[in-house]
Protein backbone atom coordinates (compact mmCIF):
# COMPACT_ATOMS: atom_id res chain seq x y z
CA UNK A 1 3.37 -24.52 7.91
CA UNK A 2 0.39 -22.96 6.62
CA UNK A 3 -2.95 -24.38 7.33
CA UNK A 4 -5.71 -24.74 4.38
CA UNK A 5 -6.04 -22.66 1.24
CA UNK A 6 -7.52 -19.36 3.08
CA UNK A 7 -5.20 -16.89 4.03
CA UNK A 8 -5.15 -12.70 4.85
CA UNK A 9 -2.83 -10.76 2.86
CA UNK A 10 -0.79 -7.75 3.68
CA UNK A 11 1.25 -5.76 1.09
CA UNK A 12 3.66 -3.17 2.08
CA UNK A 13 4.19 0.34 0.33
CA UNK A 14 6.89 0.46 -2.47
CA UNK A 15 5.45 3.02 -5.07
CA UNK A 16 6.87 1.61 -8.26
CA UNK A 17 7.80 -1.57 -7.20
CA UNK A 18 4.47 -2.47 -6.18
CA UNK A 19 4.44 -5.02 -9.74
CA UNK A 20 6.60 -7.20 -7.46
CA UNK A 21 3.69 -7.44 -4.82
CA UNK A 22 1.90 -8.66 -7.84
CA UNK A 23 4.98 -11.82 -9.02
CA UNK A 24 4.28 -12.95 -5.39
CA UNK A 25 0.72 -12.80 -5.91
CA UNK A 26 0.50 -14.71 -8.56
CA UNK A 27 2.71 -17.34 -7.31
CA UNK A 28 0.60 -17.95 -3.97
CA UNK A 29 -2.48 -18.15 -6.38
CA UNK A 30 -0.97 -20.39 -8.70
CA UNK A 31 -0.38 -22.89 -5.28
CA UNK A 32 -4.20 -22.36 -4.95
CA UNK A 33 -4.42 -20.02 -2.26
CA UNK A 34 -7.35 -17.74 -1.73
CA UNK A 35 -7.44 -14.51 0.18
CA UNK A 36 -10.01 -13.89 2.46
CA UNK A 37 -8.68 -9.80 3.43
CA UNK A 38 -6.06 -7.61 2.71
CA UNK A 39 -4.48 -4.93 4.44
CA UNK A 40 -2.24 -2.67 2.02
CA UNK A 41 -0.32 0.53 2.27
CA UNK A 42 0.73 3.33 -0.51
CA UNK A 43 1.48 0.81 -3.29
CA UNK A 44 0.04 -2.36 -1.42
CA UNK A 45 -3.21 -0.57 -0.87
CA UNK A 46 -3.49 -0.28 -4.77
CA UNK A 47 -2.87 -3.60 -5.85
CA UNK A 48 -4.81 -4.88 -2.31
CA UNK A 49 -8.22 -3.33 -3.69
CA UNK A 50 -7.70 -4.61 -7.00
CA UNK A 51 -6.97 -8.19 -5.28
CA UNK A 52 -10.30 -6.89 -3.24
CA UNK A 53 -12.13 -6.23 -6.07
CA UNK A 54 -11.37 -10.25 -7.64
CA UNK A 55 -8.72 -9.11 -10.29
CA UNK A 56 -6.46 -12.31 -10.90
CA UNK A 57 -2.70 -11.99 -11.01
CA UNK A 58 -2.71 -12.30 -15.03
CA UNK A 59 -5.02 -8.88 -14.85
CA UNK A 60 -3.29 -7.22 -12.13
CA UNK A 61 0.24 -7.65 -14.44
CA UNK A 62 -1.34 -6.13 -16.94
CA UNK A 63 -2.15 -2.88 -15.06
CA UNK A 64 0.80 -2.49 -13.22
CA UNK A 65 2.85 -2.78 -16.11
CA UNK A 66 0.55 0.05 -17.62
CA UNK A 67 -0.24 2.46 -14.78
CA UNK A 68 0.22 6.01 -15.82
CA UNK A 69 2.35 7.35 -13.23
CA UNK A 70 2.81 10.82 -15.45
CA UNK A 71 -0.93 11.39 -15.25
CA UNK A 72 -0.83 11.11 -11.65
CA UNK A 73 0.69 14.20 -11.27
CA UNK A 74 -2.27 16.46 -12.28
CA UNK A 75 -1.94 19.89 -11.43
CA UNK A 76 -4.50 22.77 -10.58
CA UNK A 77 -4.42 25.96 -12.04
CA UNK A 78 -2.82 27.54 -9.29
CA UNK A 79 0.26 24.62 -9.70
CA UNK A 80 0.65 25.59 -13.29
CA UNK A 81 1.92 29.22 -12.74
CA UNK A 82 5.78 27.48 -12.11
CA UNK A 83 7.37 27.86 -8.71
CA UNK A 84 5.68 30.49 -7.23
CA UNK A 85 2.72 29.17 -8.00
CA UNK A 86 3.44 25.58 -6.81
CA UNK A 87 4.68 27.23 -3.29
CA UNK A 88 1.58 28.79 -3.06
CA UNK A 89 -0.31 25.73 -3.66
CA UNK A 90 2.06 23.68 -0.78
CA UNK A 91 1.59 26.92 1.64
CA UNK A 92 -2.48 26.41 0.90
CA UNK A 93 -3.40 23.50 -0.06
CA UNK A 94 -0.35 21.31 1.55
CA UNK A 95 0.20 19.39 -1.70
CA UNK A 96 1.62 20.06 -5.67
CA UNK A 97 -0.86 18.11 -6.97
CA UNK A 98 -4.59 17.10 -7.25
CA UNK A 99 -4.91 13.57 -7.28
CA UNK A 100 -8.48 13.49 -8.64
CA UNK A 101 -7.14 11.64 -11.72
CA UNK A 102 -5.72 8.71 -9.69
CA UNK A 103 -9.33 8.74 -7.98
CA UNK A 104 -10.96 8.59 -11.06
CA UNK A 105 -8.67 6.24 -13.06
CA UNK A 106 -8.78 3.82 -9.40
CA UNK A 107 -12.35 3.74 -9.50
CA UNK A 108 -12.92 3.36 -12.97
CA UNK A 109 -10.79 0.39 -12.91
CA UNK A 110 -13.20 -1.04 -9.38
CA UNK A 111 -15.80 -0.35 -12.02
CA UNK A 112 -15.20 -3.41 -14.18
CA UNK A 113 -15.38 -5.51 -11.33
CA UNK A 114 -18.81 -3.72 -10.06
CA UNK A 115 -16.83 -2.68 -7.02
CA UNK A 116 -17.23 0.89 -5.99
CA UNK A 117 -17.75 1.79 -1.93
CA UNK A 118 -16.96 -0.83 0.52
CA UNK A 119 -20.39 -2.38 0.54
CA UNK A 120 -19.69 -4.00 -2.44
CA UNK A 121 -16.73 -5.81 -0.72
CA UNK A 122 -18.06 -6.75 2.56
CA UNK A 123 -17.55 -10.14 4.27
CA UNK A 124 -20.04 -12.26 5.22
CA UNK A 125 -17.93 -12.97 8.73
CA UNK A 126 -20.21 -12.77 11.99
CA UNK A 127 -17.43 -13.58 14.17
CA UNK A 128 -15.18 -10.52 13.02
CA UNK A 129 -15.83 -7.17 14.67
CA UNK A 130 -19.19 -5.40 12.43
CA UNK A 131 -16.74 -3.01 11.09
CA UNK A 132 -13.99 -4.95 9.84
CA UNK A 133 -16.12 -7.09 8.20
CA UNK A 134 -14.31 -5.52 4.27
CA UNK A 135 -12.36 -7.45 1.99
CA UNK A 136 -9.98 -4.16 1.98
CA UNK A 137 -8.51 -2.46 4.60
CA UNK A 138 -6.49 0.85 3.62
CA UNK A 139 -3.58 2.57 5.41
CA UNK A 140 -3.02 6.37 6.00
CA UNK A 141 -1.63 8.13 8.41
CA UNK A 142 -4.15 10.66 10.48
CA UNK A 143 -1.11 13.48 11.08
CA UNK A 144 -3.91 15.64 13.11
CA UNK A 145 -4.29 13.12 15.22
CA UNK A 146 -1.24 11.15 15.29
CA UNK A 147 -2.27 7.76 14.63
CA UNK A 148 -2.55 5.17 11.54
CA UNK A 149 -6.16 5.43 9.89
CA UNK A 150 -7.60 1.62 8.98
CA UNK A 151 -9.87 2.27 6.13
CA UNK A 152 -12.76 1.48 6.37
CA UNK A 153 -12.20 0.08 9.79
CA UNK A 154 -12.32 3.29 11.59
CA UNK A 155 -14.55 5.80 9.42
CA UNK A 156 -17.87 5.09 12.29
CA UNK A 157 -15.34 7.58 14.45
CA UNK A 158 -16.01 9.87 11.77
CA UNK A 159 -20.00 9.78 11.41
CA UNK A 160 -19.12 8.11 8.42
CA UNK A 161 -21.08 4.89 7.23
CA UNK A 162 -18.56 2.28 5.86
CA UNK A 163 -20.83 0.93 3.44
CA UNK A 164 -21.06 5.01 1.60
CA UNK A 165 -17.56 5.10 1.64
CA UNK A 166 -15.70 4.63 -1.94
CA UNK A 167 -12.84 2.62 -1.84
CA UNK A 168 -11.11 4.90 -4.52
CA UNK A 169 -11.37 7.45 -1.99
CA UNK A 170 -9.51 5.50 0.80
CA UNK A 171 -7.02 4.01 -1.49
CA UNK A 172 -6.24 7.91 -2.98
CA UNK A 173 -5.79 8.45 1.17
CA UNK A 174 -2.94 5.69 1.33
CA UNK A 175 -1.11 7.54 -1.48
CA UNK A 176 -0.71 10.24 -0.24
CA UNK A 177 3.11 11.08 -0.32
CA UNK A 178 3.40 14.20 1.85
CA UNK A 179 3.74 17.66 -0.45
CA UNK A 180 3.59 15.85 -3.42
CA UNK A 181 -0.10 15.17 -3.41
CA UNK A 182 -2.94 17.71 -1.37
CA UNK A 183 -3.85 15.28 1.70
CA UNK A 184 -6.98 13.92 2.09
CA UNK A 185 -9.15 15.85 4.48
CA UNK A 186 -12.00 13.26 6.52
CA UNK A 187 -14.03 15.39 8.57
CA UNK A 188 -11.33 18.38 9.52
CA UNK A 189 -8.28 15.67 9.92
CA UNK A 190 -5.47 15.04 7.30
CA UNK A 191 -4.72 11.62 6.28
CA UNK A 192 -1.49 11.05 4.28
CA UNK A 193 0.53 8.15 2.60
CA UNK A 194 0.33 5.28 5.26
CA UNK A 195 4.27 4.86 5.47
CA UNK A 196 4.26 7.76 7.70
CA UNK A 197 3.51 5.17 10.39
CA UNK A 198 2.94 1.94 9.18
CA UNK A 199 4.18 0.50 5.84
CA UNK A 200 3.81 -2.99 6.67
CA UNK A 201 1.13 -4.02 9.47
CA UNK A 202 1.88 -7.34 9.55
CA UNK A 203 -0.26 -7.86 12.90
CA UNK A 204 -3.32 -5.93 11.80
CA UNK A 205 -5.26 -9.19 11.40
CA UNK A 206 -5.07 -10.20 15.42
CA UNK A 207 -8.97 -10.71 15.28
CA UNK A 208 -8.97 -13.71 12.40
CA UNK A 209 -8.01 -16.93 13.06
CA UNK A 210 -6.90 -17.17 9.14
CA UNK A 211 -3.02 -17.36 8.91
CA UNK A 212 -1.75 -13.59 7.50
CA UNK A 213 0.90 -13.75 4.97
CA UNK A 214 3.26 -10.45 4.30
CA UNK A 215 4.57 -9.48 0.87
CA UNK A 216 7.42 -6.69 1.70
CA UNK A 217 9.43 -5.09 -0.87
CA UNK A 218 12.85 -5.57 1.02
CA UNK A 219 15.16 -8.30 1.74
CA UNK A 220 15.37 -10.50 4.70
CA UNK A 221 16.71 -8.48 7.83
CA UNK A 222 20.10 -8.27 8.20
CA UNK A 223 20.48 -10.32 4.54
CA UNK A 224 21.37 -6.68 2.83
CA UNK A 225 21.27 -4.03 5.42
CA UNK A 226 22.46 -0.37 3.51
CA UNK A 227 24.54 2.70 4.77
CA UNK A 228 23.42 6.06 4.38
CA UNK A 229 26.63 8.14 4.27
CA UNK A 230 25.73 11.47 6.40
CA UNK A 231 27.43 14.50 4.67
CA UNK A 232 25.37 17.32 4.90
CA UNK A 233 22.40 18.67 6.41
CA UNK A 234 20.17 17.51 3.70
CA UNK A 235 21.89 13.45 4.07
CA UNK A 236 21.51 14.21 7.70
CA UNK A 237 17.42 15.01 7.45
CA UNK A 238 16.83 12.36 4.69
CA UNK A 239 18.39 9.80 7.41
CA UNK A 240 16.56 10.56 10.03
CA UNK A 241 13.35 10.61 8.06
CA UNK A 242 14.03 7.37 6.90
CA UNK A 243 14.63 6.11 11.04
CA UNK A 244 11.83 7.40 11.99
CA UNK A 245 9.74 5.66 8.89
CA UNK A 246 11.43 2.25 9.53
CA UNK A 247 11.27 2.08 13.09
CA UNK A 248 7.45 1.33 13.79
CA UNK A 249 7.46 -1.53 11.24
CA UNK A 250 11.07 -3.01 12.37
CA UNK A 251 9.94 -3.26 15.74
CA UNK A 252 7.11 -6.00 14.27
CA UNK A 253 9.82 -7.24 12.16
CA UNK A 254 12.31 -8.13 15.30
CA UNK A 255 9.42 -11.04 16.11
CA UNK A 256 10.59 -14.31 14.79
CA UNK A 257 6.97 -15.16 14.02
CA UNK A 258 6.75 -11.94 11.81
CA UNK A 259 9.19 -12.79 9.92
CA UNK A 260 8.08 -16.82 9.10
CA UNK A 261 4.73 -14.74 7.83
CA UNK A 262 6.79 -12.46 5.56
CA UNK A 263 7.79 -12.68 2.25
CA UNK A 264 10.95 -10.59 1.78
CA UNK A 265 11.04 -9.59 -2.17
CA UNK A 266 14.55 -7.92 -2.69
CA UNK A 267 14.11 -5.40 -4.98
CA UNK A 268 17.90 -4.56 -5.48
CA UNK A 269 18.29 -0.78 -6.19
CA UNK A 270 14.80 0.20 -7.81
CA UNK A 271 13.73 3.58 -6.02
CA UNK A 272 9.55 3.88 -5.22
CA UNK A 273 9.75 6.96 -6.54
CA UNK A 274 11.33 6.24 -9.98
CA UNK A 275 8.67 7.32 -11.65
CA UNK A 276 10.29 6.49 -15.10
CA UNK A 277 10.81 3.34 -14.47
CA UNK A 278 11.84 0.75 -17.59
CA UNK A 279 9.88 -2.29 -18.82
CA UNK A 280 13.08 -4.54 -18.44
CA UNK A 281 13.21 -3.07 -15.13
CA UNK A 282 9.39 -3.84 -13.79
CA UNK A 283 10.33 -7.59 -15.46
CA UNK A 284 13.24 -7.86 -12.89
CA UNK A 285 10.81 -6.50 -10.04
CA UNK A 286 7.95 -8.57 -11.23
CA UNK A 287 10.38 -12.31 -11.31
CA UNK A 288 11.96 -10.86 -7.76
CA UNK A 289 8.46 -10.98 -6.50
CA UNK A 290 7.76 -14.63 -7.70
CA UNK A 291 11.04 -15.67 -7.06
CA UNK A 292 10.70 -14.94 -3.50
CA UNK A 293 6.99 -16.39 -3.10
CA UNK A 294 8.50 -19.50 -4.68
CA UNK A 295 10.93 -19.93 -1.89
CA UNK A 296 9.00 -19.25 1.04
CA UNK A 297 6.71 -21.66 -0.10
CA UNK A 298 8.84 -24.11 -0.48
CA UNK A 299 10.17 -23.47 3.52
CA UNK A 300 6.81 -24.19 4.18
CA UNK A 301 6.55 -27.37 2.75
């Protein structure tokens, strides 16, 4: 049973679906609880700043069900010259497209809150470790050196000062779907979309002793496990991708006591990458997500 009104949050990646993260949100808010930190990836790192920054569930509804998922996909100069010229850009730049609007639409967003670099959301917690003392913690994936980047948690290794860090910035790193947006560079490495090695760190709070609660956009293990018919080479690579993407977080998820901290939201069919996404659909994503809050909660009572 969960103890007192504080808790950490952490919200998986989902792309689209991340409005469900939101249904949940609101529903543990509406019970009165407060979150003290949240750890997000892709999707959850998005709507974890926002929860950062002190948007309420009522505001955070209201962006998700207006985010401009076309814009994201600004293109340079180079990317506008068709095929060739979108090869070019993935042979040089590693990435179709820019993502300096997301950046700038992110922070712009931080702005109403007056939240803009991590100082702005530190934590006035002496018994935490100096640098995880954020409201936020981002996930990416550092592919040079083969490990999952905790924004800000682990920019000192960098020479980089937390507190001058804008959260836009990490948040844009999260994002970062490999080839489809330029990956962020932090001092010579490339960080990329968090999913690549952790899309739901449900243990990443081991140094609080605040109860962590996980929102994942999935249902309960083994309540609606899916087949990937293998018919082809390209079947055959997009199933192994997917093993290799799944495996890191399952292996958290085979812990009983990860999955009492988990909310499971089953989001049915809906793709994160279906970019065109319907209003009637985000509804059903959005009432999944407080649909499932409702129940754990009510396990807990």
């Amino acid at each position: 049973m969960l103890k007192g009104k504080t808790l950490n949050l952490v919200l998986a990646g989902g792309g689209v679906k991340g409005i469900a993260l939101v249904g949940a949100i609101e529903v543990l808010e509406q019970a009165g609880y407060k979150v003290n930190r949240v750890a997000g990836t892709s999707a959850g790192a998005i709507v974890g700043g926002l929860v950062a920054a002190g948007f309420r569930s009522d505001e955070l509804k209201l962006i998700l069900q207006e985010i401009p998922y076309t814009k994201f996909r600004d293109e340079s100069l180079l990317d506008r010259l068709g095929l060739p010229g979108k090869a070019t850009s993935l042979l040089l730049e590693k990435g179709i497209y820019e993502g300096d609007f997301f950046c700038e639409w992110y922070d712009k967003l931080l702005g109403q809150k007056n939240i803009h670099t991590f100082s702005d959301i530190r934590l006035d917690a002496p018994d935490l470790p100096k640098n995880h003392r954020y409201k936020l913690v981002a996930l990416a994936s550092n592919i040079s050196r083969g490990k999952l980047a905790r924004l800000p948690w682990d920019l000192p290794d960098f020479g980089i000062d937390p507190d001058q860090q804008l959260v836009s910035e990490a948040v844009r790193a999260s994002i970062s779907i490999p080839f489809f947006y330029e990956p962020v560079r932090l001092r010579g490495d490339y960080l990329i979309d968090g999913a690549m090695l952790s899309n739901f760190a449900i243990n990443i709070f081991e140094d609080d002793d605040i109860p962590t609660i996980g929102i994942k956009l999935s249902a309960e293990p083994g309540a609606a496990d899916r087949a990937y018919a293998i018919t082809g080479p390209v079947s055959y690579a997009t199933a192994v991708l997917r093993t290799v993407l799944n495996s890191q977080d399952q292996i958290h998820l085979n812990d009983p006591q990860a999955i009492k901290q988990t909310i499971f939201v089953d989001t049915n069919n809906v793709q994160g990458t279906d970019f065109d996404i319907t209003p009637m659909q985000q509804v059903v994503l959005y009432e999944a997500g407080r649909a499932a809050a409702t129940k754990y909660l009510d396990k807990q009572r």
